[in-house]
Structure formats: structure tokens, C-alpha cells
C-alpha atoms as a PDB file:
ATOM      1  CA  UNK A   1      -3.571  43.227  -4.742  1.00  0.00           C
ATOM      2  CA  UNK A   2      -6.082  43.865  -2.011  1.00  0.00           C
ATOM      3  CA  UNK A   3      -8.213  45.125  -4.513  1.00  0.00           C
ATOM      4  CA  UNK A   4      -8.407  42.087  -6.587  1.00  0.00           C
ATOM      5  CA  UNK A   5      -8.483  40.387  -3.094  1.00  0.00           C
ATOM      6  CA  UNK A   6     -12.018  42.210  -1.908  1.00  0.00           C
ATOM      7  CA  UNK A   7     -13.494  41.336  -5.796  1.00  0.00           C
ATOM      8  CA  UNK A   8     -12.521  37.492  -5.236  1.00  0.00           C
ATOM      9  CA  UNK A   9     -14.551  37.573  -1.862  1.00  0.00           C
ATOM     10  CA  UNK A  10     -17.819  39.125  -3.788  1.00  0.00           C
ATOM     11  CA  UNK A  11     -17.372  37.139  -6.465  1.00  0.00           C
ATOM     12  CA  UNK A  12     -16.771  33.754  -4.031  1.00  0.00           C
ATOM     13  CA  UNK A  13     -20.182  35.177  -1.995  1.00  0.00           C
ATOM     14  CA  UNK A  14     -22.217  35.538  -5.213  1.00  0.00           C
ATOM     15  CA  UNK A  15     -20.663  32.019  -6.318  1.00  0.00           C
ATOM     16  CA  UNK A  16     -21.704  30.126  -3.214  1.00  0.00           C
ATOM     17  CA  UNK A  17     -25.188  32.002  -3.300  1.00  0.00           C
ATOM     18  CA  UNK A  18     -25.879  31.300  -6.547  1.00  0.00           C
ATOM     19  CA  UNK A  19     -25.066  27.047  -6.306  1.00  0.00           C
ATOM     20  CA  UNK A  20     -26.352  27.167  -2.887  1.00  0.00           C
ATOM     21  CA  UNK A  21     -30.065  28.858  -3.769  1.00  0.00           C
ATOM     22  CA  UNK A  22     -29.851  28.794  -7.026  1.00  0.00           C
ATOM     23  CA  UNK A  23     -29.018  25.135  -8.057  1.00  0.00           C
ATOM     24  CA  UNK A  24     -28.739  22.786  -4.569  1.00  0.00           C
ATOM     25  CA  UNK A  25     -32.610  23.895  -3.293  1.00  0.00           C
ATOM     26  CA  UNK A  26     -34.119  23.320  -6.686  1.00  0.00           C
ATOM     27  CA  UNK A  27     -32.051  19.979  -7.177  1.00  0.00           C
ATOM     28  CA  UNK A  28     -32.738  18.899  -3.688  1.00  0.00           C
ATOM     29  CA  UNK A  29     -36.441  19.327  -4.110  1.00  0.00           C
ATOM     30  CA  UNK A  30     -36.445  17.247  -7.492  1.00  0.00           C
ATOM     31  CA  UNK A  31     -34.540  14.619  -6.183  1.00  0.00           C
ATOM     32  CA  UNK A  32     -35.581  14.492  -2.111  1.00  0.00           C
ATOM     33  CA  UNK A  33     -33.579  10.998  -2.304  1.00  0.00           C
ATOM     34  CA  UNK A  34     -30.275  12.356  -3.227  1.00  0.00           C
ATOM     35  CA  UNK A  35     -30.170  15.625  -0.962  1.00  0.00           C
ATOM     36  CA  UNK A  36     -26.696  13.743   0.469  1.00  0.00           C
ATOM     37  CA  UNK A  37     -25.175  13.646  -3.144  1.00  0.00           C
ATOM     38  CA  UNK A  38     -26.639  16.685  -4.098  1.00  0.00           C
ATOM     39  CA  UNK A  39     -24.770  18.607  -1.272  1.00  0.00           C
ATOM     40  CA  UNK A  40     -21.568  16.080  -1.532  1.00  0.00           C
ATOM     41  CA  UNK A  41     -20.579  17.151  -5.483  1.00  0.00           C
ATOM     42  CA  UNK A  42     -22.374  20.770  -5.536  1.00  0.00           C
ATOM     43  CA  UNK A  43     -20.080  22.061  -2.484  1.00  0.00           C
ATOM     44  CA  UNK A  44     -17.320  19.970  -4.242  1.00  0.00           C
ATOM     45  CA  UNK A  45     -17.996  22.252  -7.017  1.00  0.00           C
ATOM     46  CA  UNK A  46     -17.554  25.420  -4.792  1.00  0.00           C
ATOM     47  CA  UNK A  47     -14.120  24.969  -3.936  1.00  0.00           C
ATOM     48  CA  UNK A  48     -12.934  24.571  -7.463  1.00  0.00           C
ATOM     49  CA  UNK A  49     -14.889  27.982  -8.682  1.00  0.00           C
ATOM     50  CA  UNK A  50     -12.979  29.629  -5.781  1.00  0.00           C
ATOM     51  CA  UNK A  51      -9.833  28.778  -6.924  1.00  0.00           C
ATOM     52  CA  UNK A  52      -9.015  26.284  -3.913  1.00  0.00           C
ATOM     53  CA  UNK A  53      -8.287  22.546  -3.177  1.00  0.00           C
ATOM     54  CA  UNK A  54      -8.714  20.212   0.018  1.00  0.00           C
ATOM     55  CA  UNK A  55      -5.891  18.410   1.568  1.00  0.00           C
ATOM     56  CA  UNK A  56      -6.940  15.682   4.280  1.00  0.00           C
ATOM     57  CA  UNK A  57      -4.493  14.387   7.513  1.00  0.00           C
ATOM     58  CA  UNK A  58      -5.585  11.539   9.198  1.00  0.00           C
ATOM     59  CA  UNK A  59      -8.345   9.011   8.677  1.00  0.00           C
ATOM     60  CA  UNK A  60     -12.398  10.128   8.603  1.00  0.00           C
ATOM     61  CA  UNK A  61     -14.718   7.971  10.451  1.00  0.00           C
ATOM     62  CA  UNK A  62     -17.861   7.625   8.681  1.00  0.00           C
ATOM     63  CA  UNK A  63     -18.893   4.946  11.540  1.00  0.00           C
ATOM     64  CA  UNK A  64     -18.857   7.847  14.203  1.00  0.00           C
ATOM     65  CA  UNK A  65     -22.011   9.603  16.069  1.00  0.00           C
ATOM     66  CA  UNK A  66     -20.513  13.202  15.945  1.00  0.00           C
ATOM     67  CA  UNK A  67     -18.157  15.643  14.126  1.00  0.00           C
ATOM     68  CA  UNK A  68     -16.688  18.611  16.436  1.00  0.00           C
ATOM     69  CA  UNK A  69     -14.879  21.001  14.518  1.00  0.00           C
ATOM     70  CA  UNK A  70     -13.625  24.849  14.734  1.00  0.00           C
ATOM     71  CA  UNK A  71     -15.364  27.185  13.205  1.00  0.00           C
ATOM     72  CA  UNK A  72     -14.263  30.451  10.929  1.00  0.00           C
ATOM     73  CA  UNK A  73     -16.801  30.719   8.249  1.00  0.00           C
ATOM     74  CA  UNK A  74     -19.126  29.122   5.975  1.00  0.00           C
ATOM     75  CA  UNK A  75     -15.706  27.486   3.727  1.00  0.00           C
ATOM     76  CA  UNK A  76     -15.467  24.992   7.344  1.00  0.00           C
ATOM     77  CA  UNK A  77     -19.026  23.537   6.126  1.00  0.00           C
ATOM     78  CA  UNK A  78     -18.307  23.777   2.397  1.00  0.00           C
ATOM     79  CA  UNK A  79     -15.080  21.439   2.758  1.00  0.00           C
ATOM     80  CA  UNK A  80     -16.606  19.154   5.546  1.00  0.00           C
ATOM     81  CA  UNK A  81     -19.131  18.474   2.742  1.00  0.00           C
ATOM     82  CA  UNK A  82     -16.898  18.382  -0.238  1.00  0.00           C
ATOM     83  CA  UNK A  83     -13.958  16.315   1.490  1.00  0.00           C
ATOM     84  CA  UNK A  84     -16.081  13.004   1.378  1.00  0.00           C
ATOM     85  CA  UNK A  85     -20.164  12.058   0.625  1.00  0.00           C
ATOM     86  CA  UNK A  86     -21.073  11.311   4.264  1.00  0.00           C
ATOM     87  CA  UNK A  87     -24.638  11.771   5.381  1.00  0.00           C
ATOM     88  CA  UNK A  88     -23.987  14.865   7.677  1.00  0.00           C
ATOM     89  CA  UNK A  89     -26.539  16.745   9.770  1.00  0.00           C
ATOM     90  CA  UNK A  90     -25.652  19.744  11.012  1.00  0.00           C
ATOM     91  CA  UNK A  91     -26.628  21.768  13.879  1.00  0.00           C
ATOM     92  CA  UNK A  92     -27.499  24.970  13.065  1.00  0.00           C
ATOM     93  CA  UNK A  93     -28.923  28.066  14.797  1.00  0.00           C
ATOM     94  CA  UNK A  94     -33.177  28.763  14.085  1.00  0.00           C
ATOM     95  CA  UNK A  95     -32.140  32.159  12.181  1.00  0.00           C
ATOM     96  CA  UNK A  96     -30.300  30.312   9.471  1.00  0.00           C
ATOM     97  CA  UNK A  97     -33.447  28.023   9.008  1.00  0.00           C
ATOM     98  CA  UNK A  98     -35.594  31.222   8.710  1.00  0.00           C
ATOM     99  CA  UNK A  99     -33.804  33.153   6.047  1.00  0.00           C
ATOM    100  CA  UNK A 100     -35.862  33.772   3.072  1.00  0.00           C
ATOM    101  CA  UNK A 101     -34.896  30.750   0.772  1.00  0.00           C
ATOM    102  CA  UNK A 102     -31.622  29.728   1.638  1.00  0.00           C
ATOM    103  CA  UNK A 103     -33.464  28.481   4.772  1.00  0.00           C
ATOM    104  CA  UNK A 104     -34.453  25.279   2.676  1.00  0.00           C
ATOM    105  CA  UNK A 105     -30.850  24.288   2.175  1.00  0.00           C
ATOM    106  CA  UNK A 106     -30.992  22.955   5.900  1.00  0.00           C
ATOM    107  CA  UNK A 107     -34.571  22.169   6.350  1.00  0.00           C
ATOM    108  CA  UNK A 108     -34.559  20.291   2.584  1.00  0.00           C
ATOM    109  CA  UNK A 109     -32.019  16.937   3.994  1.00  0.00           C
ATOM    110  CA  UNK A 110     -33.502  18.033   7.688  1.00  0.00           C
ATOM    111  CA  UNK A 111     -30.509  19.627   9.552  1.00  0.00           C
ATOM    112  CA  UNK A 112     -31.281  20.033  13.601  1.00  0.00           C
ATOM    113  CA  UNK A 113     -32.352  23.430  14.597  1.00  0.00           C
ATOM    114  CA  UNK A 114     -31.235  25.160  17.319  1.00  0.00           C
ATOM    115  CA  UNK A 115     -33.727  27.853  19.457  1.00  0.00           C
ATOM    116  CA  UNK A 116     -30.725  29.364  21.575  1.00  0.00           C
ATOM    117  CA  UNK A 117     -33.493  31.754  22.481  1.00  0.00           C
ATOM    118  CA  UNK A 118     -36.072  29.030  23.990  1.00  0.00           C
ATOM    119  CA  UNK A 119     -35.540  26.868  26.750  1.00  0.00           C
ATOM    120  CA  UNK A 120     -37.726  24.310  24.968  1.00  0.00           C
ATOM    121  CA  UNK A 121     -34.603  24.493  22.490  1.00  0.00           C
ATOM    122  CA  UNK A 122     -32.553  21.826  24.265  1.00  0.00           C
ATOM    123  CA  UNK A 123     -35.562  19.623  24.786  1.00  0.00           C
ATOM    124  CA  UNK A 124     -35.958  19.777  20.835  1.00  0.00           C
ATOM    125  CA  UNK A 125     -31.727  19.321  20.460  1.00  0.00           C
ATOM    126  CA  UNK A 126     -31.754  16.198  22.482  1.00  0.00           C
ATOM    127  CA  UNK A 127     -34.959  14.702  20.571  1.00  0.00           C
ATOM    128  CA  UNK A 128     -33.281  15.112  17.583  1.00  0.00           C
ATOM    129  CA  UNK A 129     -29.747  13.901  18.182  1.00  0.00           C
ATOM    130  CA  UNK A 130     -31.942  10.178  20.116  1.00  0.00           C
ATOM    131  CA  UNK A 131     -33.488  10.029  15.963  1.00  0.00           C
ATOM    132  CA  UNK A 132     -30.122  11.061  14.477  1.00  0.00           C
ATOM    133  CA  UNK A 133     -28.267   8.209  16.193  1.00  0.00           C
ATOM    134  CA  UNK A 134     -30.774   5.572  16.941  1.00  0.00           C
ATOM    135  CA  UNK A 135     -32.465   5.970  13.180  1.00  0.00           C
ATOM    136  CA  UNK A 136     -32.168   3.685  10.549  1.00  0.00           C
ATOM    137  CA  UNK A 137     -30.668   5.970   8.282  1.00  0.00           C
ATOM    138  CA  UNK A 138     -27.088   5.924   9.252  1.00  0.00           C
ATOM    139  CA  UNK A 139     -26.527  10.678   9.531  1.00  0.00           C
ATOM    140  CA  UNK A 140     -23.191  11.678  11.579  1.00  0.00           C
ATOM    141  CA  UNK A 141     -24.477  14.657  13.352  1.00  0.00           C
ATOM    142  CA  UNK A 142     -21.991  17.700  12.641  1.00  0.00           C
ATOM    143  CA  UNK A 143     -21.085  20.848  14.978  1.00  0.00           C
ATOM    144  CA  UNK A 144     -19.355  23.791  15.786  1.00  0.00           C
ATOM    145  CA  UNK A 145     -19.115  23.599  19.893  1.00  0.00           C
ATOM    146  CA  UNK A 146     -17.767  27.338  19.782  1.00  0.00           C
ATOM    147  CA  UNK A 147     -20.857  28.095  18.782  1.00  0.00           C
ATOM    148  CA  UNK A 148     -19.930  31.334  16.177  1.00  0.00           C
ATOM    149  CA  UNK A 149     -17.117  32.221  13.527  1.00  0.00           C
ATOM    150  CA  UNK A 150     -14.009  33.587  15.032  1.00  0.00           C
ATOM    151  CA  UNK A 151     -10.871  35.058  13.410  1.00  0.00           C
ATOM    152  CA  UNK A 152      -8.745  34.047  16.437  1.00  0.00           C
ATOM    153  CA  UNK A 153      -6.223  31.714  16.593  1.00  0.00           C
ATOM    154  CA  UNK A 154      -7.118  30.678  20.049  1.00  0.00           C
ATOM    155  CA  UNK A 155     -10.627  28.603  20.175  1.00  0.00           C
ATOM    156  CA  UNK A 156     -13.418  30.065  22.125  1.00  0.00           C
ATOM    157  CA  UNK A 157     -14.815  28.292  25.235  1.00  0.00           C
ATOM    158  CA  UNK A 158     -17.303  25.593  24.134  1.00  0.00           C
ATOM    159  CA  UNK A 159     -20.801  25.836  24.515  1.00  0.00           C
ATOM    160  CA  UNK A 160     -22.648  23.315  26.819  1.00  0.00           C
ATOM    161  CA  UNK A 161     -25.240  21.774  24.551  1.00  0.00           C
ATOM    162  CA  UNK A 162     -22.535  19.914  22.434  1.00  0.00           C
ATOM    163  CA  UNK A 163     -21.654  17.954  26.037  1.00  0.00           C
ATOM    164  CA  UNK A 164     -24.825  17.482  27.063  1.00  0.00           C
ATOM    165  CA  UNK A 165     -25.896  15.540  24.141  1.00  0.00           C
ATOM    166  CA  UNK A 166     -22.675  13.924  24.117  1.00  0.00           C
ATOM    167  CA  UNK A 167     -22.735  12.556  27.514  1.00  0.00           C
ATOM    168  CA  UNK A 168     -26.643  12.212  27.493  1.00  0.00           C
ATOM    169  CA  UNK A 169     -26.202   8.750  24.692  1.00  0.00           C
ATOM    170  CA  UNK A 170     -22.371   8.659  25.442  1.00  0.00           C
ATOM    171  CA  UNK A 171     -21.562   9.604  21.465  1.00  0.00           C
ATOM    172  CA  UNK A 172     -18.350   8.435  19.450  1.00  0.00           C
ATOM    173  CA  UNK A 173     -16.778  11.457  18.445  1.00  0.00           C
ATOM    174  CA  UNK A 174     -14.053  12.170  15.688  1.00  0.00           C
ATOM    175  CA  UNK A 175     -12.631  15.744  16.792  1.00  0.00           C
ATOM    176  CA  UNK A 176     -11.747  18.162  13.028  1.00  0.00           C
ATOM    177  CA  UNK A 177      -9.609  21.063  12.875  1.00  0.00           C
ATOM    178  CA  UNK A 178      -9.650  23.117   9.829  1.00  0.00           C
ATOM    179  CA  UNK A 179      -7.243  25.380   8.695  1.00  0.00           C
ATOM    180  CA  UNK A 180      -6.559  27.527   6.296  1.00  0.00           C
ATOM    181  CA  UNK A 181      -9.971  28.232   5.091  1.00  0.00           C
ATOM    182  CA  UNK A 182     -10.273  31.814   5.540  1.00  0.00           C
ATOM    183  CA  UNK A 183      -7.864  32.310   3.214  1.00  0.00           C
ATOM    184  CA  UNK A 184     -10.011  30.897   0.080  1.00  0.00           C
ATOM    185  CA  UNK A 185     -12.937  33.130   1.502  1.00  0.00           C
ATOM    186  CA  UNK A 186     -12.702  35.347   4.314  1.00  0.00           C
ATOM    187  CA  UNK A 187     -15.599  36.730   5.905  1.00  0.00           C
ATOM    188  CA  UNK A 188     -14.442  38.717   8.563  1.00  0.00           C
ATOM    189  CA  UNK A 189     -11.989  41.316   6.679  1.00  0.00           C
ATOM    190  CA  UNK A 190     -13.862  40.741   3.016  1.00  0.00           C
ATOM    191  CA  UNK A 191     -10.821  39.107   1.013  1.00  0.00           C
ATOM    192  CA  UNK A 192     -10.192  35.665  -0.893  1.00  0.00           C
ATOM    193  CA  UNK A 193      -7.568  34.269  -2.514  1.00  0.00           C
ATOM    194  CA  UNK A 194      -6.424  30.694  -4.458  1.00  0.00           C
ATOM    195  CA  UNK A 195      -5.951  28.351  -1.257  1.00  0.00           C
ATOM    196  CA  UNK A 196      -5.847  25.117   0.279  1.00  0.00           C
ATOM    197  CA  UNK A 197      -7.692  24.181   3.058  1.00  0.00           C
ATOM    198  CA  UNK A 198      -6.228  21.422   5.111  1.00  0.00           C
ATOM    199  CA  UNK A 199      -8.856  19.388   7.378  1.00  0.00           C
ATOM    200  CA  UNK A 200      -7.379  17.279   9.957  1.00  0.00           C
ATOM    201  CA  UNK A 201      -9.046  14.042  11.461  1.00  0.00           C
ATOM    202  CA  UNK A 202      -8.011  13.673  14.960  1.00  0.00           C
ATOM    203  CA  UNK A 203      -8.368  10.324  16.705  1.00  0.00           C
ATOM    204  CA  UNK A 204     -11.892   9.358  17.497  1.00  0.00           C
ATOM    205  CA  UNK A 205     -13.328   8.635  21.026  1.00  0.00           C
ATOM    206  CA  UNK A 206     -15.978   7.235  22.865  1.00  0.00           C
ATOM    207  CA  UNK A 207     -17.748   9.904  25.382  1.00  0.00           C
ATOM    208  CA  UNK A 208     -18.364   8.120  28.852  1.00  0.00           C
ATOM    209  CA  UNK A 209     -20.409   9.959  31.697  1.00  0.00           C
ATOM    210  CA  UNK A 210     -17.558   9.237  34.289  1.00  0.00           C
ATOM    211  CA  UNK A 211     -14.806  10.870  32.610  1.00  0.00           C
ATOM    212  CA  UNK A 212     -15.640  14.692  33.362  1.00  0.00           C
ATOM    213  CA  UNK A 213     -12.939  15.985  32.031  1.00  0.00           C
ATOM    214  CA  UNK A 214     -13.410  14.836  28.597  1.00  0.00           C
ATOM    215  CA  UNK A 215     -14.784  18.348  26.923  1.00  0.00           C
ATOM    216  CA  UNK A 216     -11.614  20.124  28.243  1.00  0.00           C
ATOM    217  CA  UNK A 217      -9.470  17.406  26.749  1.00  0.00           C
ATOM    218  CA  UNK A 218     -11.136  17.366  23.752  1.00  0.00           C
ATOM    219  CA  UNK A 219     -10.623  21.426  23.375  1.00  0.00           C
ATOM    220  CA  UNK A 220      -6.732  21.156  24.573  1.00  0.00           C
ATOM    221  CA  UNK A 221      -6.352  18.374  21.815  1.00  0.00           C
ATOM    222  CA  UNK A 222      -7.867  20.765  19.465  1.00  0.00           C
ATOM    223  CA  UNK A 223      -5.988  23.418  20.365  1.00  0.00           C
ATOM    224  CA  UNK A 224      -2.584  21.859  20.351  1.00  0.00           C
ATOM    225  CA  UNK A 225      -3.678  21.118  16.516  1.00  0.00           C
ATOM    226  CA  UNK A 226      -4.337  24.401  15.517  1.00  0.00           C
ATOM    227  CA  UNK A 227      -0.690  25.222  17.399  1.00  0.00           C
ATOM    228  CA  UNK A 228       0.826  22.674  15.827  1.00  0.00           C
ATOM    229  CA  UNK A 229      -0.929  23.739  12.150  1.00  0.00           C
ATOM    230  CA  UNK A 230       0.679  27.503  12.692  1.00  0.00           C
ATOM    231  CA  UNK A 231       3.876  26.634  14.577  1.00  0.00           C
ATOM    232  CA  UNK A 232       5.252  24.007  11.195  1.00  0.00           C
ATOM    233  CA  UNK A 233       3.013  25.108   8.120  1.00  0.00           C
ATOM    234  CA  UNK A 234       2.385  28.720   8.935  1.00  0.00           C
ATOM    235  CA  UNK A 235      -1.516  27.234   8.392  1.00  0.00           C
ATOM    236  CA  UNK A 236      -4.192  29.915  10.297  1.00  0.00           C
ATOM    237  CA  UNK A 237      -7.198  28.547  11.491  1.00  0.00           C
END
């Protein structure tokens, strides 16, 4: 069985790499007005060739600034984009934007790029999240404030550009927690099997510059989640 569980996860990998490069890039650069779509039924398309299926809890808030979710491989950003067609743009770190080809799949519908490297790359970050929220095209900026995958129950500390843009134009935020993902497609120990993934909308709020404690709250309320997803549905994040 863990045999036929390592094949799945090559065969998932070669399955997202092929729709991802080999069919949303070309379509995307046909038909520049539909990236959103494009993106929306392709990734749609990814869970069902990987044998899985998305449940949803709660209510998503299309009329939100920001998505913060936990992060433990590429299936988090598959489902976010399959679950409904909202106009997301992600943040993503520069080396993803400079991969040979695959890099156009975030610079094609204009994802914000991340330069953890530069000091010039915060300058850039908040620049892009004042045009993300303040353009006319309505785009829910989307992020992982952990900041890498992790196999771990227990979420990593959050990295401090998520609340400095979030304080900086005091952004609604609708906290996600995702679980269940690794087990369609597992990245850290190679194996996939049929699965559900289960994406939870938490209560949105409004970020205010007085409250300090807000990003610790926000990563307790994520937390307790994630607890709760283990604790009554055996459900791994």
C-alpha cells in the first residue's frame, strides 16, 4: 500500500505540472481577461484527477481585504482556488516567480512578489497590497503568515510582514484553516491518497492599529481550529 501510495504522489506531481504549465499558462496568455476563471475551474480540475473532494465550514467572504491561512503544501492553494472563483492574489516568495516557466502562473494574473532577501522587498509588499485594495478591480489578497510548508500540527510563529500590511490600511481579514490536505498529496514524506480536504472559514475581522494583540489572537483562534479539527474528526492539518 505504500507503494501504490508513493506512485499516487508522482503521478498527482506530474498531474498538477502538467495543467499548471502545460494548460493554465498557455490558456492564461490567450485569454489575459479570464486568468481568474482560468485558475478557478483548472485547479477545480486538479482535485478531481487526484482522487479528492472539498468540503467547506463556515461562510467565505468575498467582500474581505485578506485571506490568512496555514500552510502544508501546494493542495492549500489548489483548494483555496477551486473552493469558489474569487479574484485571489497571492503572496508569493521571488524564487517561485523565477522558476523557468511555471514562474508565469503567478506573474500571468499578477500575484505580489516577495524579495525576503531585499530590504526594498517590504517597500515593494506594501505598494502592492495600497493597489490590491484601493484598485478598481475588486482582488482579495491571499497568504500564508507562517511563511513555509510545515508537517506539524502546531502552527509556526507568524512572520511580520503579514501585520504590517495589515495594520498599515487596517485590512478586513477572514482567517482559513485547512485540513486534511496532505493527505490527497503529501509533499513532505512523498505519498497521496483519495481524500477530502476540509477548509474552514473562521469569522472575519476588521484589523485596528490600537488593538496590539490582534496577530496573537488571530494565531490562538487558528490554532484552537486545527485542535478542534484533530481532537473530533481525526482531520491533520
Amino acid at each position: 500500500m505504500k507503494t501504490f501510495a508513493k506512485i499516487r504522489f508522482y503521478y498527482g506531481a506530474a498531474t498538477i505540472s502538467f495543467i499548471a504549465a502545460g494548460i493554465m499558462v498557455p490558456l492564461m496568455m490567450i485569454f489575459p481577461k479570464r486568468k481568474s476563471n482560468i485558475l478557478h475551474y483548472w485547479n477545480k480540475s486538479i482535485i478531481f484527477f487526484l482522487g479528492g473532494k472539498i468540503i467547506s465550514h463556515g461562510t467565505r467572504d468575498n467582500s474581505v481585504d485578506m485571506f490568512v491561512a496555514n500552510h502544508q503544501g501546494i493542495i492549500d492553494i489548489v483548494s483555496l482556488e477551486a473552493d469558489s472563483n474569487s479574484n485571489i492574489r497571492w503572496v508569493a516568495k521571488k524564487q517561485l516567480f523565477d522558476a523557468p516557466w511555471f514562474g508565469y502562473l503567478l506573474k500571468l494574473p499578477k500575484m505580489i512578489e516577495v524579495d525576503r532577501e531585499n530590504k526594498a522587498g517590504l517597500v515593494k509588499l506594501l505598494r502592492d497590497t495600497k493597489e490590491t485594495v484601493q484598485g478598481e478591480v475588486k482582488r482579495i489578497i491571499s497568504i500564508f503568515p507562517e511563511g513555509t510548508r510545515t508537517d506539524k500540527q502546531a502552527l509556526l510563529a507568524f512572520k511580520g510582514g503579514t501585520r504590517i500590511i495589515a495594520e498599515k490600511f487596517e485590512l478586513t481579514i477572514q482567517p482559513i484553516v485547512i485540513t486534511n490536505s496532505k493527505k490527497l498529496l503529501n509533499e513532505h514524506n512523498k505519498t497521496a491518497h483519495n481524500a477530502t480536504v476540509h477548509i474552514t472559514y473562521l469569522e472575519p475581522f476588521k484589523v485596528s492599529k490600537h488593538n496590539k494583540g490582534w496577530y496573537d489572537e488571530l494565531r490562538l483562534t487558528m490554532q484552537k481550529c486545527i485542535d478542534s479539527e484533530y481532537t473530533e474528526h481525526k482531520r491533520e492539518r
